[in-house]
C-alpha atoms as a PDB file:
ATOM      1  CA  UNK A   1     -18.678  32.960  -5.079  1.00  0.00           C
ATOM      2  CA  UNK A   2     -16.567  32.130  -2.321  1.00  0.00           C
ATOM      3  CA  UNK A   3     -17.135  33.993   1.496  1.00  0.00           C
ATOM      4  CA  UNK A   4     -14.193  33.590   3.620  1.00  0.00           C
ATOM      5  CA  UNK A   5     -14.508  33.233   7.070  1.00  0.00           C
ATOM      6  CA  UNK A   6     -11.229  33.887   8.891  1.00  0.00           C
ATOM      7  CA  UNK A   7     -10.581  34.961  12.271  1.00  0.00           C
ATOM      8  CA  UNK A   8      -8.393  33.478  16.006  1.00  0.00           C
ATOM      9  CA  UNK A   9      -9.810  30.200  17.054  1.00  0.00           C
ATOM     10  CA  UNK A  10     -12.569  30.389  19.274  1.00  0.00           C
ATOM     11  CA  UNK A  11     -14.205  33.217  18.158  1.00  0.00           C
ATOM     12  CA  UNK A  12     -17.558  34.137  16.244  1.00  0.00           C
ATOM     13  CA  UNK A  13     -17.449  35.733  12.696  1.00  0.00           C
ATOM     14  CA  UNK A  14     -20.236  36.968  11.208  1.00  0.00           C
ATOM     15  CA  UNK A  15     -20.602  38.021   7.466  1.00  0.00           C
ATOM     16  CA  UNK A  16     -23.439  39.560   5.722  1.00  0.00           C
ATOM     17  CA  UNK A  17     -24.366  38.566   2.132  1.00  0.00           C
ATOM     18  CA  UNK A  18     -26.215  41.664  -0.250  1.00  0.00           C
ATOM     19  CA  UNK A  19     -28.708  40.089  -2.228  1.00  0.00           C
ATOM     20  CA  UNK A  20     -30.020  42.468  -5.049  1.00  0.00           C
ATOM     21  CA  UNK A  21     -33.203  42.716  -6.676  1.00  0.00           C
ATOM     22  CA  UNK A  22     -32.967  44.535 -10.038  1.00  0.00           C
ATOM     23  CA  UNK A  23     -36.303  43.101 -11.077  1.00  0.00           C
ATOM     24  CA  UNK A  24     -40.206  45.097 -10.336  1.00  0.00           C
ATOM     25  CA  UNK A  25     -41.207  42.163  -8.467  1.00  0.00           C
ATOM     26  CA  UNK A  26     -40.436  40.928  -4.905  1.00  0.00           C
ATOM     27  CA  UNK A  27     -38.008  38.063  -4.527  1.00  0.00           C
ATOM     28  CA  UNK A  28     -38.248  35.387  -1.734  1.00  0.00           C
ATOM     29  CA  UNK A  29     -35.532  33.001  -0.528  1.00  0.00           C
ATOM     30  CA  UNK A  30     -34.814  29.905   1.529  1.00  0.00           C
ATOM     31  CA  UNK A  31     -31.591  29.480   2.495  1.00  0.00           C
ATOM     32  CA  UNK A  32     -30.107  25.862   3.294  1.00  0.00           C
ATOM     33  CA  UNK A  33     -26.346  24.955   4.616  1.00  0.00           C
ATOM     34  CA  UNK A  34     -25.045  21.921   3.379  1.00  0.00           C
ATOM     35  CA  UNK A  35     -21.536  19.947   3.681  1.00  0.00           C
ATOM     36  CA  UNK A  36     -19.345  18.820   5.895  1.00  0.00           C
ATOM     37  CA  UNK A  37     -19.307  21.364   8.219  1.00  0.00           C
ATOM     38  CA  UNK A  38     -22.927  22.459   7.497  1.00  0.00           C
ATOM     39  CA  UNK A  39     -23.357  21.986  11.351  1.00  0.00           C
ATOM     40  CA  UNK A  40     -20.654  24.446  12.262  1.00  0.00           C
ATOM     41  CA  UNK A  41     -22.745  27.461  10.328  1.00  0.00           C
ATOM     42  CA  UNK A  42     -25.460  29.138  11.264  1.00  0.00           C
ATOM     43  CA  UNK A  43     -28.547  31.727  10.302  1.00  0.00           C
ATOM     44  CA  UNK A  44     -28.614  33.894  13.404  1.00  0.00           C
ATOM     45  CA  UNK A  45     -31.766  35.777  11.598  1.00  0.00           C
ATOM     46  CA  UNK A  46     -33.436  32.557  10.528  1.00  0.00           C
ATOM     47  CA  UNK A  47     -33.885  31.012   6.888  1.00  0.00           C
ATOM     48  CA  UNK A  48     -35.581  33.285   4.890  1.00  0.00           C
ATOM     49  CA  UNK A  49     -34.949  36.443   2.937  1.00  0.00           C
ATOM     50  CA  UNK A  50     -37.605  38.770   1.167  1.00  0.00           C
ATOM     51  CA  UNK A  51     -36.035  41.778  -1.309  1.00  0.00           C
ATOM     52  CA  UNK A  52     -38.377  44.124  -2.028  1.00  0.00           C
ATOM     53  CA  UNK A  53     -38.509  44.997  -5.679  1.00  0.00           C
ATOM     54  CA  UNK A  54     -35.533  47.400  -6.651  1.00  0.00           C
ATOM     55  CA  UNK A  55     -33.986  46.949  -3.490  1.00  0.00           C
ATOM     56  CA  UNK A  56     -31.454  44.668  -1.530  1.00  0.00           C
ATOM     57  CA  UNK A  57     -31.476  42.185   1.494  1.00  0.00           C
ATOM     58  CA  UNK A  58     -29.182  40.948   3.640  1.00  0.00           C
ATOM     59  CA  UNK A  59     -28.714  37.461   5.464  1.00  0.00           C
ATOM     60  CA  UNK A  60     -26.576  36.886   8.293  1.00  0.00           C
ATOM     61  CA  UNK A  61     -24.144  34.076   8.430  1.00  0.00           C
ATOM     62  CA  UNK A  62     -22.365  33.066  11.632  1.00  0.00           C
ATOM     63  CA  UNK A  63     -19.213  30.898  12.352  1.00  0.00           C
ATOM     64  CA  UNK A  64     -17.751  29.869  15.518  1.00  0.00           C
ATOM     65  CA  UNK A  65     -14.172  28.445  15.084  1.00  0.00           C
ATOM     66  CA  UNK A  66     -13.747  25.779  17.083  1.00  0.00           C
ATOM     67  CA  UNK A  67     -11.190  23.597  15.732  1.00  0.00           C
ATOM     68  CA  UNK A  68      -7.828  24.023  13.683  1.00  0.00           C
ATOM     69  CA  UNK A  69      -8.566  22.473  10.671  1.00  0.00           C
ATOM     70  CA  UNK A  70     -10.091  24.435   7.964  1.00  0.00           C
ATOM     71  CA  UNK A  71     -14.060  24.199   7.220  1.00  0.00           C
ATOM     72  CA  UNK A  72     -16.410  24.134   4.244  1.00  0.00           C
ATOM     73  CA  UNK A  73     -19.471  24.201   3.572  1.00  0.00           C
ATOM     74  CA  UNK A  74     -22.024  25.241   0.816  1.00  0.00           C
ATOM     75  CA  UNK A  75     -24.862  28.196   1.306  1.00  0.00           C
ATOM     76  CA  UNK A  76     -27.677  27.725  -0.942  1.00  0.00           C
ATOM     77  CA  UNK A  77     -30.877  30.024  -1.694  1.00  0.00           C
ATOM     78  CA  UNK A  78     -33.662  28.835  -3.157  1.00  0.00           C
ATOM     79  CA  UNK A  79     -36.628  30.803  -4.637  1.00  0.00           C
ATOM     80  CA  UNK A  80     -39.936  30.873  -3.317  1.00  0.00           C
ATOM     81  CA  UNK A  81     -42.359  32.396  -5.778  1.00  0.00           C
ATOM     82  CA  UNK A  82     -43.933  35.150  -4.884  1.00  0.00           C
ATOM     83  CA  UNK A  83     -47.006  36.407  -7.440  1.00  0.00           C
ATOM     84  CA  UNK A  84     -45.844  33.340  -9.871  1.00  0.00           C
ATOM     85  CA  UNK A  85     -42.364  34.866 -10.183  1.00  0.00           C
ATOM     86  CA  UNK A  86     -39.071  32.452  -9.441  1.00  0.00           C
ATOM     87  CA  UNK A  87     -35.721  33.881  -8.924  1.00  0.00           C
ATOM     88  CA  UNK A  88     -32.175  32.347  -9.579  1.00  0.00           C
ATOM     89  CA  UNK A  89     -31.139  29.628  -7.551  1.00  0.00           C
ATOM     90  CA  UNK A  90     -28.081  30.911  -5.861  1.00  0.00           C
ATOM     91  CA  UNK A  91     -24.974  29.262  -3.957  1.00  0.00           C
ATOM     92  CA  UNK A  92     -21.411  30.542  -1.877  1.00  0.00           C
ATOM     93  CA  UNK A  93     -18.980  28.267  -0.873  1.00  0.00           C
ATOM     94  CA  UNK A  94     -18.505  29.289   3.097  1.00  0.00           C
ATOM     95  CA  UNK A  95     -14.667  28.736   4.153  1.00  0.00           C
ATOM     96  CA  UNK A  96     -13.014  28.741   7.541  1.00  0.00           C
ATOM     97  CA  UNK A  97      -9.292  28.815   8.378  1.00  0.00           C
ATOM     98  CA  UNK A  98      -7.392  29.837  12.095  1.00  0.00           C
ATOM     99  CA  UNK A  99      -5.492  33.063  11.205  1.00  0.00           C
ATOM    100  CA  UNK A 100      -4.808  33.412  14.887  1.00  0.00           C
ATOM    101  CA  UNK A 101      -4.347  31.098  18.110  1.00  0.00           C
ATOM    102  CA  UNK A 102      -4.570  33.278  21.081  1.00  0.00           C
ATOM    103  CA  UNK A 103      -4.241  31.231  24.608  1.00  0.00           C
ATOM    104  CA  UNK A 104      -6.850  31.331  27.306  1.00  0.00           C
ATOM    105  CA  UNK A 105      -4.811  30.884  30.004  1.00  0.00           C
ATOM    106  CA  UNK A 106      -1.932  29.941  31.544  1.00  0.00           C
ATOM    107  CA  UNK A 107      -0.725  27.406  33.580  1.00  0.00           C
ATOM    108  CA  UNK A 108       2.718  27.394  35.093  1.00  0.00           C
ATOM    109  CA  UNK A 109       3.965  24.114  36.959  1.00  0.00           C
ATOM    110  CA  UNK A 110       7.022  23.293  38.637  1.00  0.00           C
ATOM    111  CA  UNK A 111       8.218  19.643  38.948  1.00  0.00           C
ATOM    112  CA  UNK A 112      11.302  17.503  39.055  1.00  0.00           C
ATOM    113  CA  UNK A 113      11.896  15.947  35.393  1.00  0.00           C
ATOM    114  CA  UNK A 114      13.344  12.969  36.735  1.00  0.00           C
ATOM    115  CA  UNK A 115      13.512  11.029  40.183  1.00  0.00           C
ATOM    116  CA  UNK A 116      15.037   7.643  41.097  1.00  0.00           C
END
């Protein structure tokens, strides 16, 4: 699964990943970003995720664009057991890209182009 992450450079997007729990037992996860932009991500909430049995969690993840190239990087969750029962290991593939450039500011100058 892929979450896509686009937005105008220098801003903050923040997407929200449903994680079900069809099972009668509680789930627990750790999540970890990893990759070359790992650094770039973050877990506003923190780490870890507990879904209650036959219902869903949620887990915040937050990107600040700050440059034009596009960025990757890889979420993972990773069971904790809770009352001897595992879950799935899960991953997403987190992609960035500029959809926008919107100045700051501007700066008008005036100047000769050429003296002698």
């Amino acid at each position: 699964n892929t979450i896509e992450f686009n937005g105008t450079l220098h801003t903050t997007v923040v997407k929200q990943v449903r994680l079900k729990n069809p099972s009668t037992n509680t789930l627990s996860y750790n999540a970890f970003l990893l990759g070359r932009d790992a650094d770039d991500f973050s877990l506003p909430k923190g780490n870890n995720v507990t879904i209650p049995p036959m219902k869903q969690g949620f887990l915040n993840v937050e990107f600040t664009i700050r440059f034009l190239h596009p960025a990757e990087a890889v979420l993972i969750l990773i069971s904790n057991k809770v009352a001897g029962i595992d879950g799935a290991t899960l991953t997403f593939s987190l992609k960035c890209e500029v959809k926008n450039i919107v100045p700051l500011g501007m700066i008008r100058y005036k100047s000769p182009c050429y003296e002698l």
